[in-house]
PDB file of N, CA and C in Angstrom:
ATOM      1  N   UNK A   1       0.844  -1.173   0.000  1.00  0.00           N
ATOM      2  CA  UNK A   1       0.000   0.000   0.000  1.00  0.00           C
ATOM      3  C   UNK A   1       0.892   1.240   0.000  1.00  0.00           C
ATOM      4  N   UNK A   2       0.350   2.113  -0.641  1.00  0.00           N
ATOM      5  CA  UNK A   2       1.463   3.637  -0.739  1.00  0.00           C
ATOM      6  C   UNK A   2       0.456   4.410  -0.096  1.00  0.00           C
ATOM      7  N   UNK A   3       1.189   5.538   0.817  1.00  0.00           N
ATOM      8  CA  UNK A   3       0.900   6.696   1.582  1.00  0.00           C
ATOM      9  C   UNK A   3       1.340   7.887   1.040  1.00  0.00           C
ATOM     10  N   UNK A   4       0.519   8.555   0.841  1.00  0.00           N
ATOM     11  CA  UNK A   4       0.468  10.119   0.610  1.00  0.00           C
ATOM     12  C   UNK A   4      -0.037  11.228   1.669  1.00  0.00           C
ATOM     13  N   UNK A   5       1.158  12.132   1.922  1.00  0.00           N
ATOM     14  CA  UNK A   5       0.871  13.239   2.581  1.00  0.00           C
ATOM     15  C   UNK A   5       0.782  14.016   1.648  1.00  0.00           C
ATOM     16  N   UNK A   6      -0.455  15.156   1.203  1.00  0.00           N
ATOM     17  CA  UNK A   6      -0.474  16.373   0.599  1.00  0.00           C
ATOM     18  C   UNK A   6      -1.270  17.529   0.931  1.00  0.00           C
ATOM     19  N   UNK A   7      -0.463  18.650   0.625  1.00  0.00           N
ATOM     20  CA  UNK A   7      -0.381  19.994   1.110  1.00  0.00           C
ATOM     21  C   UNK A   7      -1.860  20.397   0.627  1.00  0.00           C
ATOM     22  N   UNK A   8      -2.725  20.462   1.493  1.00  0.00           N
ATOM     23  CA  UNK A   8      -3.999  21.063   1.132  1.00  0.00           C
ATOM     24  C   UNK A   8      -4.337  22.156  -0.032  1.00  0.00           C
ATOM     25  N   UNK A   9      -4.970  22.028  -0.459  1.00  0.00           N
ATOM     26  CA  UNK A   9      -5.146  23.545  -1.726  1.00  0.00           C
ATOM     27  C   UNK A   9      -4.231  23.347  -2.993  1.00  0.00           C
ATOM     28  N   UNK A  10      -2.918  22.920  -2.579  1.00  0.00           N
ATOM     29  CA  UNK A  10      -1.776  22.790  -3.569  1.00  0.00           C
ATOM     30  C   UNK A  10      -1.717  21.370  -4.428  1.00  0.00           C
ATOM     31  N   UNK A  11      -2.091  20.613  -3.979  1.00  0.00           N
ATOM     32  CA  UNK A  11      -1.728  19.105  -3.598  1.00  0.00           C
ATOM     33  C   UNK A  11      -0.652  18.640  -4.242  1.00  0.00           C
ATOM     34  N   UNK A  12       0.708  19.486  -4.060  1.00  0.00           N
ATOM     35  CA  UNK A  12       2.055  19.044  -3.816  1.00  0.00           C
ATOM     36  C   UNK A  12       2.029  17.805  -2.592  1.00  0.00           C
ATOM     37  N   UNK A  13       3.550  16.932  -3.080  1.00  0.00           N
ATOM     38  CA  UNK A  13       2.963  16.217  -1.806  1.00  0.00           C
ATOM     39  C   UNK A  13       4.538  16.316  -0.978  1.00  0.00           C
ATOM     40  N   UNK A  14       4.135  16.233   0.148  1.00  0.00           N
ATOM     41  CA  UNK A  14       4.953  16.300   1.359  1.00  0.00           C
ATOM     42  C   UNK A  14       5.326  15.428   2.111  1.00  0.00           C
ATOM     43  N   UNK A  15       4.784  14.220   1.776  1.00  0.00           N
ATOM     44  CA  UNK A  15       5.100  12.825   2.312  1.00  0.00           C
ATOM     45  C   UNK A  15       4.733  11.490   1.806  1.00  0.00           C
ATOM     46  N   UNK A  16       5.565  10.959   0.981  1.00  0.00           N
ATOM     47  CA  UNK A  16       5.073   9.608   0.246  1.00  0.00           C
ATOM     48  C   UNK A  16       6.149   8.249   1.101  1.00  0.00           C
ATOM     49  N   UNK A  17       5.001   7.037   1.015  1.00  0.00           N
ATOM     50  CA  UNK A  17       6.340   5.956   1.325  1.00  0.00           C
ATOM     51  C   UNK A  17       5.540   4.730   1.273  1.00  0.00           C
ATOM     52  N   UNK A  18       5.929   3.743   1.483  1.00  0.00           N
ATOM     53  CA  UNK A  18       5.314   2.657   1.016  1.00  0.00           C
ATOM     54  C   UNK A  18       5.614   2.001   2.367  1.00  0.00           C
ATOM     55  N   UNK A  19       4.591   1.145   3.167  1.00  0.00           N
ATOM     56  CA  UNK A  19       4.280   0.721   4.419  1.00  0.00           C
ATOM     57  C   UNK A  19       5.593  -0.203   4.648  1.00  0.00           C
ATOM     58  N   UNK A  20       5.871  -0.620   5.842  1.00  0.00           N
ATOM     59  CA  UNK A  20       7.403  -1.615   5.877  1.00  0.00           C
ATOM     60  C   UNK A  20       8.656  -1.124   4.669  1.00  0.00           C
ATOM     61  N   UNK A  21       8.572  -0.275   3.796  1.00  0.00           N
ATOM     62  CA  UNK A  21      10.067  -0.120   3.433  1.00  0.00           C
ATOM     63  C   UNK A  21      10.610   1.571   3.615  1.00  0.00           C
ATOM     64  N   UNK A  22       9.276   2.158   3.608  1.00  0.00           N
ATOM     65  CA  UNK A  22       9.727   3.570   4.025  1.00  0.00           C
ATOM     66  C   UNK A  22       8.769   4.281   5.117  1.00  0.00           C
ATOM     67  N   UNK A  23       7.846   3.654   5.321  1.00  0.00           N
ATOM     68  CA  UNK A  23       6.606   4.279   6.238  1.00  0.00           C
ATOM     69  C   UNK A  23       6.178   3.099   7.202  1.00  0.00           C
ATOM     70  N   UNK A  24       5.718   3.617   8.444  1.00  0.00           N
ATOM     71  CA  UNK A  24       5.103   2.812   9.343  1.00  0.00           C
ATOM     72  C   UNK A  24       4.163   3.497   9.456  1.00  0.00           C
ATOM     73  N   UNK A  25       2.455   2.466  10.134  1.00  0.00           N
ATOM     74  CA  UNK A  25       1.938   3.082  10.696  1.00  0.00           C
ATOM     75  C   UNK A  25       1.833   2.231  12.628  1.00  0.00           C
ATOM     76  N   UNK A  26       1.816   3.537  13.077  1.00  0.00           N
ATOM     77  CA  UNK A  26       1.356   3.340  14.523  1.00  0.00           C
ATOM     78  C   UNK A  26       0.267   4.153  15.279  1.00  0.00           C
ATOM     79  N   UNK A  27      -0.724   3.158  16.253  1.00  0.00           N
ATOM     80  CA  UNK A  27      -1.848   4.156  16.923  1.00  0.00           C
ATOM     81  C   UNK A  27      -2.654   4.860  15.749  1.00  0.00           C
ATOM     82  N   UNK A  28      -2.960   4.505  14.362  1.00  0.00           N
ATOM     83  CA  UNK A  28      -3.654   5.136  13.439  1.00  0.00           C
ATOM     84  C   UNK A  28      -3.147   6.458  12.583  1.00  0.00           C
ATOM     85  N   UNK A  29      -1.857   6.568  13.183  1.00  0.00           N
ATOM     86  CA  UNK A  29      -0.509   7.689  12.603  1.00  0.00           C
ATOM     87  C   UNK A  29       0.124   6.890  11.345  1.00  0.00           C
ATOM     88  N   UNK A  30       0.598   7.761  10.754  1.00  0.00           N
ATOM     89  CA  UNK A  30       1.286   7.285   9.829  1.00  0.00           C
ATOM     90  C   UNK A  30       2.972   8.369   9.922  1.00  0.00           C
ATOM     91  N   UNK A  31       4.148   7.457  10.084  1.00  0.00           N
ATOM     92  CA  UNK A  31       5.452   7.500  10.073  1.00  0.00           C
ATOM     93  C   UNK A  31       6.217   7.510   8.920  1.00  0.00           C
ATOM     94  N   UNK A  32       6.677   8.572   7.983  1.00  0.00           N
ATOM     95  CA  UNK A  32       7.560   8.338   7.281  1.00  0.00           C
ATOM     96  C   UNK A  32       9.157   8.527   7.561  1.00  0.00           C
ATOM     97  N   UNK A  33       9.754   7.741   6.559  1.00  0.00           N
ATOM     98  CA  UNK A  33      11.371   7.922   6.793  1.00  0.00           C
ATOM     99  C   UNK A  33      11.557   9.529   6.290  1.00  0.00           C
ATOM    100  N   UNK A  34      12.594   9.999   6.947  1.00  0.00           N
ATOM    101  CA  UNK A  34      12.976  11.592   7.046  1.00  0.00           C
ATOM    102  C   UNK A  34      13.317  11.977   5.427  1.00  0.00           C
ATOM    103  N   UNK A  35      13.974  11.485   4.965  1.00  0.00           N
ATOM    104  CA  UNK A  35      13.623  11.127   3.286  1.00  0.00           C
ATOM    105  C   UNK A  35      12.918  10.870   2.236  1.00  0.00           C
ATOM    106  N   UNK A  36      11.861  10.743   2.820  1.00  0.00           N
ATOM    107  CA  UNK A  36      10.423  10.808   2.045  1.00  0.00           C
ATOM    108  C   UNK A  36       9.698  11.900   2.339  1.00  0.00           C
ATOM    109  N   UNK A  37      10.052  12.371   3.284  1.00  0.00           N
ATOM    110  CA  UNK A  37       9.367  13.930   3.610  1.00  0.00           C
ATOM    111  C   UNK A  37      10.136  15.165   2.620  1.00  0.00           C
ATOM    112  N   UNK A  38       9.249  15.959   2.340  1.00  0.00           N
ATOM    113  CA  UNK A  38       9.860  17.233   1.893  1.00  0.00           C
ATOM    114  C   UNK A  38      10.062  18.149   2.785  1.00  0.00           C
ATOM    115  N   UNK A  39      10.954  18.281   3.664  1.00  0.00           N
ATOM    116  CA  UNK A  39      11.266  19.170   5.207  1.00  0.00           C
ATOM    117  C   UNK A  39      11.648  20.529   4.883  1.00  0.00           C
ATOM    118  N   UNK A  40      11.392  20.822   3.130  1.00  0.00           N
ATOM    119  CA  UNK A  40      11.511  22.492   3.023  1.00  0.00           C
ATOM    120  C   UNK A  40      10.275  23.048   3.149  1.00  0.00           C
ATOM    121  N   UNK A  41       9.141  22.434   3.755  1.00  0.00           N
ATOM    122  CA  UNK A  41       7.893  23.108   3.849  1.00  0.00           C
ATOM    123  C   UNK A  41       7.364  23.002   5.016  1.00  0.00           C
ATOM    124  N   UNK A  42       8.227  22.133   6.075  1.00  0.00           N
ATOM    125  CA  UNK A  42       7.949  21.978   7.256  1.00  0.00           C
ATOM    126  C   UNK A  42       9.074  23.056   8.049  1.00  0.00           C
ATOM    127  N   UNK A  43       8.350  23.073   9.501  1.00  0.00           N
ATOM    128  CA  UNK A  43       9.311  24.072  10.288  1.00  0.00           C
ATOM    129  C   UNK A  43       8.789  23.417  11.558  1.00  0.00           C
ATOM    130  N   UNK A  44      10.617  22.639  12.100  1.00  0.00           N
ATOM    131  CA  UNK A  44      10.018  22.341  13.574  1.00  0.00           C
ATOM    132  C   UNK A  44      10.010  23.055  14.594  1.00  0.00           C
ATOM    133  N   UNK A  45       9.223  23.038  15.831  1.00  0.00           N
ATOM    134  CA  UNK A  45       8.631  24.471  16.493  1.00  0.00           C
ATOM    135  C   UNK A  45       9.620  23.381  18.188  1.00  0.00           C
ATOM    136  N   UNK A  46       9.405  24.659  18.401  1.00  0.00           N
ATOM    137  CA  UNK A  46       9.990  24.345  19.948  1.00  0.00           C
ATOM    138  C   UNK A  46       8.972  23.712  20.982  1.00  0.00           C
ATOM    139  N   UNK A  47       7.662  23.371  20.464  1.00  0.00           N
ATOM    140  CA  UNK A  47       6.391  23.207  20.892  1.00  0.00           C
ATOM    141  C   UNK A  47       6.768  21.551  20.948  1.00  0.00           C
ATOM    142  N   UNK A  48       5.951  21.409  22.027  1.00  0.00           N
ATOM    143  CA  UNK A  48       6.416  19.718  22.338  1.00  0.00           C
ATOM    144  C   UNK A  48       4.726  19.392  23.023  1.00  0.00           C
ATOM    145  N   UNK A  49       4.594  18.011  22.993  1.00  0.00           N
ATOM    146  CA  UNK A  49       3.649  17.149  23.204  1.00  0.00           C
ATOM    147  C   UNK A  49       4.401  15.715  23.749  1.00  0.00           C
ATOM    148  N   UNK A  50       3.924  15.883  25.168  1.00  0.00           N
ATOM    149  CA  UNK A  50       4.635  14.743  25.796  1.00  0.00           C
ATOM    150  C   UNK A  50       2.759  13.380  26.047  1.00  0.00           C
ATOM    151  N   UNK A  51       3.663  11.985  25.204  1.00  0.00           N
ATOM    152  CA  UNK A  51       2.839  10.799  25.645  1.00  0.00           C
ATOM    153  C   UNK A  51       3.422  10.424  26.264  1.00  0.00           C
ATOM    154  N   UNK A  52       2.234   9.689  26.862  1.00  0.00           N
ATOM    155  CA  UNK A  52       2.815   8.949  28.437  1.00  0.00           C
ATOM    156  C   UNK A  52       3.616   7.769  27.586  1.00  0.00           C
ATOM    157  N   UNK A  53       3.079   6.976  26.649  1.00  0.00           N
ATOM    158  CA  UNK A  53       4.403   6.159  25.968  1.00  0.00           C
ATOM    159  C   UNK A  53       4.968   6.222  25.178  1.00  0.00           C
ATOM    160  N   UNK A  54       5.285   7.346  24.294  1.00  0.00           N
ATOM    161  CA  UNK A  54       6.026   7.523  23.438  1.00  0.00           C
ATOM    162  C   UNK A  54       7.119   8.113  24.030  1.00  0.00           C
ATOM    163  N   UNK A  55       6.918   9.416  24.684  1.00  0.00           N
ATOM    164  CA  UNK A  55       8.021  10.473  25.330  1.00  0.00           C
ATOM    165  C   UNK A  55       7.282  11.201  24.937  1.00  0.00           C
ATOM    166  N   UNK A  56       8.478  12.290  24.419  1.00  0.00           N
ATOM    167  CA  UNK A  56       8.312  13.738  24.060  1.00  0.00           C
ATOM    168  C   UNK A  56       8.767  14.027  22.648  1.00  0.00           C
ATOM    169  N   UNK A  57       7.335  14.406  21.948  1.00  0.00           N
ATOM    170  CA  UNK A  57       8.024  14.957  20.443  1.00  0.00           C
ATOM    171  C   UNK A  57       7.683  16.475  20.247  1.00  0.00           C
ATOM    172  N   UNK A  58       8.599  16.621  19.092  1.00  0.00           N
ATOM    173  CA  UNK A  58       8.488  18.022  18.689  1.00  0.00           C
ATOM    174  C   UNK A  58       7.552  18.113  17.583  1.00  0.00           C
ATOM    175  N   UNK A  59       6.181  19.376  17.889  1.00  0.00           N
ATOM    176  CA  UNK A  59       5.875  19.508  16.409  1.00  0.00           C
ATOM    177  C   UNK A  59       6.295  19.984  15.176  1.00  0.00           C
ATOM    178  N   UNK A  60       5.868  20.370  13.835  1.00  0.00           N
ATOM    179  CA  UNK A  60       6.365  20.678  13.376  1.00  0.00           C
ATOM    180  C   UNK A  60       5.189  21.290  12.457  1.00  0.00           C
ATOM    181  N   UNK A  61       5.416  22.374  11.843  1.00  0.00           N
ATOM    182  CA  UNK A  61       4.330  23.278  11.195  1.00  0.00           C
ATOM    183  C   UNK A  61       4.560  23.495   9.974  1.00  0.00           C
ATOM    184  N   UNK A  62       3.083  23.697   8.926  1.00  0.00           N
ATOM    185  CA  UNK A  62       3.581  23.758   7.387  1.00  0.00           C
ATOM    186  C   UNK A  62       4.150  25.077   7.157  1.00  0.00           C
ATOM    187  N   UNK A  63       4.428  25.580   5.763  1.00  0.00           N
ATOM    188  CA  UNK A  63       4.911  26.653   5.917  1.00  0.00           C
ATOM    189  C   UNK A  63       5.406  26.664   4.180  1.00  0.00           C
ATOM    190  N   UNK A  64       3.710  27.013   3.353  1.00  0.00           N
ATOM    191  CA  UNK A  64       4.585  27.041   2.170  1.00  0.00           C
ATOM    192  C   UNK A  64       3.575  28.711   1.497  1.00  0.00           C
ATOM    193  N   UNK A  65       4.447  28.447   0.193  1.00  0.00           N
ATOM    194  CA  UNK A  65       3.531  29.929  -0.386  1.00  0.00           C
ATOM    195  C   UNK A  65       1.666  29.938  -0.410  1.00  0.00           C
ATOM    196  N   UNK A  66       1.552  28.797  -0.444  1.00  0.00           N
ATOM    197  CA  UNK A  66       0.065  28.573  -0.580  1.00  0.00           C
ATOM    198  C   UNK A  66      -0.975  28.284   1.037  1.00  0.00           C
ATOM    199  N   UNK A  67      -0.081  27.784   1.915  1.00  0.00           N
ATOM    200  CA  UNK A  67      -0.620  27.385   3.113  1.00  0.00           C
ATOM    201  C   UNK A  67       0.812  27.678   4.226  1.00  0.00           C
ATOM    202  N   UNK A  68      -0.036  27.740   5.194  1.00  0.00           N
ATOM    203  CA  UNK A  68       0.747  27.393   6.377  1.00  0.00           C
ATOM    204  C   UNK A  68      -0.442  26.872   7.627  1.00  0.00           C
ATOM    205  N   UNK A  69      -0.038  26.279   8.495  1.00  0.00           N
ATOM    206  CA  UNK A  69      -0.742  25.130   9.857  1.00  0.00           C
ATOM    207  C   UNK A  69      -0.197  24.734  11.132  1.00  0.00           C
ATOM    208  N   UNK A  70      -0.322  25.231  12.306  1.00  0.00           N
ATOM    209  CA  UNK A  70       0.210  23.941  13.033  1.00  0.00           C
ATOM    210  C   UNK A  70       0.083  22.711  13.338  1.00  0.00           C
ATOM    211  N   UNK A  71       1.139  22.500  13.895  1.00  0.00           N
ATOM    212  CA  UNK A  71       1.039  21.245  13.949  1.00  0.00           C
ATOM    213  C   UNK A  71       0.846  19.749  13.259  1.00  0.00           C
ATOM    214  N   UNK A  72       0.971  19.647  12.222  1.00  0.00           N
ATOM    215  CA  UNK A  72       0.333  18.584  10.863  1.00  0.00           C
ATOM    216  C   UNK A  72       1.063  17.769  10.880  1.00  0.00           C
ATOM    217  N   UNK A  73       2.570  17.684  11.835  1.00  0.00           N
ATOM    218  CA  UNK A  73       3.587  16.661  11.965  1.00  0.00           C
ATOM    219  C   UNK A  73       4.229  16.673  13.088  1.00  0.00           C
ATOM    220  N   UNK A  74       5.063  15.324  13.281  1.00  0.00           N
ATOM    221  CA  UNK A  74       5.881  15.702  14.989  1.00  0.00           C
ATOM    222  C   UNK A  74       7.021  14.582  14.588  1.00  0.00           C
ATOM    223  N   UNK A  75       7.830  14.845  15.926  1.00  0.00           N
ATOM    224  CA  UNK A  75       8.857  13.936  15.155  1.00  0.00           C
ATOM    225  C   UNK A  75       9.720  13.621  16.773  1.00  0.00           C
ATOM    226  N   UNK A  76       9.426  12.774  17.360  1.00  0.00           N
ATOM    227  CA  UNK A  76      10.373  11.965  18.209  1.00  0.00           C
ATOM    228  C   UNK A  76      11.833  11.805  18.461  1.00  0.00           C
ATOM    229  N   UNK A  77      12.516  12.675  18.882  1.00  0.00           N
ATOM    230  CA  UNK A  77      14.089  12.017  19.130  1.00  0.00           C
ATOM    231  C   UNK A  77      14.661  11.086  19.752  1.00  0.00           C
ATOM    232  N   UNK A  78      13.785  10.933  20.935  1.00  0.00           N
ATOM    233  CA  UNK A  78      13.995  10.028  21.821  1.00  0.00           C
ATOM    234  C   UNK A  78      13.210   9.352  22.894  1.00  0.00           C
ATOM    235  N   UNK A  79      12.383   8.635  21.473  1.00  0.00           N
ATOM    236  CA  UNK A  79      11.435   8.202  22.265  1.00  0.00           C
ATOM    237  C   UNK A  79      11.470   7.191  23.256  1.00  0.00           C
ATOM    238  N   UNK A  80      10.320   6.765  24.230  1.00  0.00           N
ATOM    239  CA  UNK A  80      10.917   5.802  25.122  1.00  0.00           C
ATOM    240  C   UNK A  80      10.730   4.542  24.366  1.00  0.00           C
ATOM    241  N   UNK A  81      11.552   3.553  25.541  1.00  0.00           N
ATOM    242  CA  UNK A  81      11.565   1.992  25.155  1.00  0.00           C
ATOM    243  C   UNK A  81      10.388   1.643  24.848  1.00  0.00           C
ATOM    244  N   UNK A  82      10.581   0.595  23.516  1.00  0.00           N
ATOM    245  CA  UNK A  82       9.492   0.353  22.854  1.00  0.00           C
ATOM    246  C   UNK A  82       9.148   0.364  21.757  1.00  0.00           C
ATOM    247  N   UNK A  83       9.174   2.197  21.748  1.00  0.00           N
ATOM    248  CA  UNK A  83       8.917   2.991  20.364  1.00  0.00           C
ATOM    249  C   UNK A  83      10.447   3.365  19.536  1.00  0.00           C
ATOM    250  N   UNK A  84      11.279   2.825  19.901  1.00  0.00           N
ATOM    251  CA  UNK A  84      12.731   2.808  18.832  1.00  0.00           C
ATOM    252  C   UNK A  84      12.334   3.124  17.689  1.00  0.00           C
ATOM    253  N   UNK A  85      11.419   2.148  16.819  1.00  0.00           N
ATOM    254  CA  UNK A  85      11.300   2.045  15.766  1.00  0.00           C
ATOM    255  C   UNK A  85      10.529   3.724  14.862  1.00  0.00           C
ATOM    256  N   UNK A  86      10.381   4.580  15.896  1.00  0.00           N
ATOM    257  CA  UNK A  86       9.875   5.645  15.299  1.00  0.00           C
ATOM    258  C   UNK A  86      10.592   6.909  15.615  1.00  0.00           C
ATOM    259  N   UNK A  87      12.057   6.581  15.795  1.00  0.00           N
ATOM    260  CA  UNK A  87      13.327   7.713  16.246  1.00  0.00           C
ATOM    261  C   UNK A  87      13.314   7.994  15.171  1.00  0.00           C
ATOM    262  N   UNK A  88      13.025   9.941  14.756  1.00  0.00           N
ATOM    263  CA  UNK A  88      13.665  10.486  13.605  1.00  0.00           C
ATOM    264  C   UNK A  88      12.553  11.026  12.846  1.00  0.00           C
ATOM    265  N   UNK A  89      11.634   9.322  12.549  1.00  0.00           N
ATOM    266  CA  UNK A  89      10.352   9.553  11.322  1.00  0.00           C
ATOM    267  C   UNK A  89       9.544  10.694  11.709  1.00  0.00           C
ATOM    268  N   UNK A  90       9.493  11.080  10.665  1.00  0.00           N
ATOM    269  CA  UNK A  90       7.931  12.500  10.961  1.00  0.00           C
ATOM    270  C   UNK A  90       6.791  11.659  10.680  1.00  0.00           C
ATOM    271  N   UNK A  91       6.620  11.755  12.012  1.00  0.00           N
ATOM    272  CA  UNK A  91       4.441  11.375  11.641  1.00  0.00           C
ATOM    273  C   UNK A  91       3.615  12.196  11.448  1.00  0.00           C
ATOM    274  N   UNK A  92       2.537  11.429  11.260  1.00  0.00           N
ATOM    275  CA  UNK A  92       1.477  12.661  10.331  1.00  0.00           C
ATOM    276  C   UNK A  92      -0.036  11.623  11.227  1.00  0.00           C
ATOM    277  N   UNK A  93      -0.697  13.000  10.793  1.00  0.00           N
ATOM    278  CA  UNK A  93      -2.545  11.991  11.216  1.00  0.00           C
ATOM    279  C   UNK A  93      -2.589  11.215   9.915  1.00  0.00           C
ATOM    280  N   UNK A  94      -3.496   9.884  10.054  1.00  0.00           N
ATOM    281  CA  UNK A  94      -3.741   9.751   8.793  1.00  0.00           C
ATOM    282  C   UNK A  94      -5.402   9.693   8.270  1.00  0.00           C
ATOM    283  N   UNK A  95      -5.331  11.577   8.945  1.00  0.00           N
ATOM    284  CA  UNK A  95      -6.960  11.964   8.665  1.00  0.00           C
ATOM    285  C   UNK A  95      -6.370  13.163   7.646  1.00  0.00           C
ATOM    286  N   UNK A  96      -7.371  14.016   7.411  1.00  0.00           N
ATOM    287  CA  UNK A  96      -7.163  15.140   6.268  1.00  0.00           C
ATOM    288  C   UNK A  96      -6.899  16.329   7.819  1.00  0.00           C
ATOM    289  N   UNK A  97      -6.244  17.395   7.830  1.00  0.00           N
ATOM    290  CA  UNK A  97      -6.201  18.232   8.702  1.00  0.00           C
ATOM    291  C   UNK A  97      -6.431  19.332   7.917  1.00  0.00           C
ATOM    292  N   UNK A  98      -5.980  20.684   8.422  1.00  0.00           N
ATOM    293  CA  UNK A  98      -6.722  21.523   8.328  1.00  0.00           C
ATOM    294  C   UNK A  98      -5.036  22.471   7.147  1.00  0.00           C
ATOM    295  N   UNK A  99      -3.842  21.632   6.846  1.00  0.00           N
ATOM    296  CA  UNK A  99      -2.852  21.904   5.625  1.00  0.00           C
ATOM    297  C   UNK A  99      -2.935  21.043   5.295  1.00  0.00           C
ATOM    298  N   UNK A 100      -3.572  19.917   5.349  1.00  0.00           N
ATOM    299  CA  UNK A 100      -2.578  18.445   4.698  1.00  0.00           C
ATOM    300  C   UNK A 100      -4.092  18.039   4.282  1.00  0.00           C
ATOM    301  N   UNK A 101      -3.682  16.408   3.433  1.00  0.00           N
ATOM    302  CA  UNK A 101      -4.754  15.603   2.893  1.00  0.00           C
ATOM    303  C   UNK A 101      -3.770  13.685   2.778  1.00  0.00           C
ATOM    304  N   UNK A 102      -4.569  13.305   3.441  1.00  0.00           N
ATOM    305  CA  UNK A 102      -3.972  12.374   3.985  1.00  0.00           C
ATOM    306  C   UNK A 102      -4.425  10.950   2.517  1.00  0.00           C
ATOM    307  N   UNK A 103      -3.907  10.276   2.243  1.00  0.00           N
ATOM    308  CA  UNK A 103      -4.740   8.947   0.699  1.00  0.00           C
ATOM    309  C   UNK A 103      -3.797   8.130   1.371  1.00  0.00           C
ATOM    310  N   UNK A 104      -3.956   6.862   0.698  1.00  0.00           N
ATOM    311  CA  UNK A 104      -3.608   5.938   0.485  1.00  0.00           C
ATOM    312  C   UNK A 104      -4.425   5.043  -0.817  1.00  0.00           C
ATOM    313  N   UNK A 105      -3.284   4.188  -1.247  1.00  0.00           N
ATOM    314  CA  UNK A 105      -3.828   3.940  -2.508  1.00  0.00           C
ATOM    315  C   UNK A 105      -2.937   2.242  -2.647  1.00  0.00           C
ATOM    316  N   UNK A 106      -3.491   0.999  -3.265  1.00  0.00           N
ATOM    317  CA  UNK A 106      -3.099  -0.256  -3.393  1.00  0.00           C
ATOM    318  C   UNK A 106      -2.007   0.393  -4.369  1.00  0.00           C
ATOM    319  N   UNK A 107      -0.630  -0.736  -3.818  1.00  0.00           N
ATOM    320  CA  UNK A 107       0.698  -0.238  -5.057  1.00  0.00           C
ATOM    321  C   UNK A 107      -0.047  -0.300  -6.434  1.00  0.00           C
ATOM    322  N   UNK A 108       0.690   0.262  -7.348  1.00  0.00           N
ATOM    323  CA  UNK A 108       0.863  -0.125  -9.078  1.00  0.00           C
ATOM    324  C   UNK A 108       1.655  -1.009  -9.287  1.00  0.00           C
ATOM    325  N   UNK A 109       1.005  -1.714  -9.981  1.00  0.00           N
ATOM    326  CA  UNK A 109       2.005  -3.018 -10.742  1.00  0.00           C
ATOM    327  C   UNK A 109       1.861  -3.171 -11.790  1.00  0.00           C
ATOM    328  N   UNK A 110       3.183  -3.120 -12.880  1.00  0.00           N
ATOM    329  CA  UNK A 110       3.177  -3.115 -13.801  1.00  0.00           C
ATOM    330  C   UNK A 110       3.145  -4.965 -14.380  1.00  0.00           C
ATOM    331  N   UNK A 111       1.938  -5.294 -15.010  1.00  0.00           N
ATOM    332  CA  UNK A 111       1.876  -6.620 -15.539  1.00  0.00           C
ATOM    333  C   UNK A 111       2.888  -7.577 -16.656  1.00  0.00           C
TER     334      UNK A 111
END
C-alpha cells in the first residue's frame, strides 16, 4: 500500500512511502522515513507534546507559499523503550487536517 501526505489547496505532496520499506503506521498515525518527507515546507517548532508512551516529540508546522498550519507533523528524538522504531520519522494523522490531505492507494504493478 502507498501513503500520501499532501499539502492542502496545492496538492504538492509532502510525504510519500510505502508501508514496511519507508513508512510505518502506529496508533492510526502514519510515520515516514525523514527522506520521504519534503522538510523544506515543514518548520520544527519548539512546541512539544509529551505521551505517556512515546516520550516527548516536537511539532512541526507547514509553511509554504500557498498554506501554512500547526502542527500537521511531529517527530520523536527520543522516544521511550518500545517505540525505537519511530526515532527520527515524521508522523502525520492519517486523517485530512486543516494543511494536509492524507490517501492511500493499493501499489501499481506493472503486468
Amino acid at each position: 500500500m502507498e501513503y500520501v501526505i499532501k499539502e492542502r489547496g496545492s496538492d504538492d505532496i509532502i510525504a510519500y512511502g510505502i508501508e514496511d520499506e519507508s513508512m510505518l503506521i502506529l496508533e492510526d498515525s502514519w510515520y515516514f522515513a525523514p527522506d520521504q518527507v519534503n522538510m523544506s515546507v515543514l518548520r520544527r517548532t519548539d512546541r512539544t507534546y509529551t505521551c505517556p508512551y512515546k516520550g516527548v516529540c516536537y511539532w512541526l508546522d507547514l509553511e509554504t507559499p500557498h498554506a501554512s498550519a500547526q502542527n500537521i507533523a511531529w517527530v520523536y528524538q527520543t522516544p521511550k523503550r518500545g517505540y525505537e522504531g519511530i526515532k527520527d520519522m515524521i508522523g502525520f494523522y492519517s486523517h485530512d487536517t486543516a494543511g494536509t490531505i492524507a490517501a492511500k492507494s493499493p501499489m501499481h504493478q506493472n503486468a
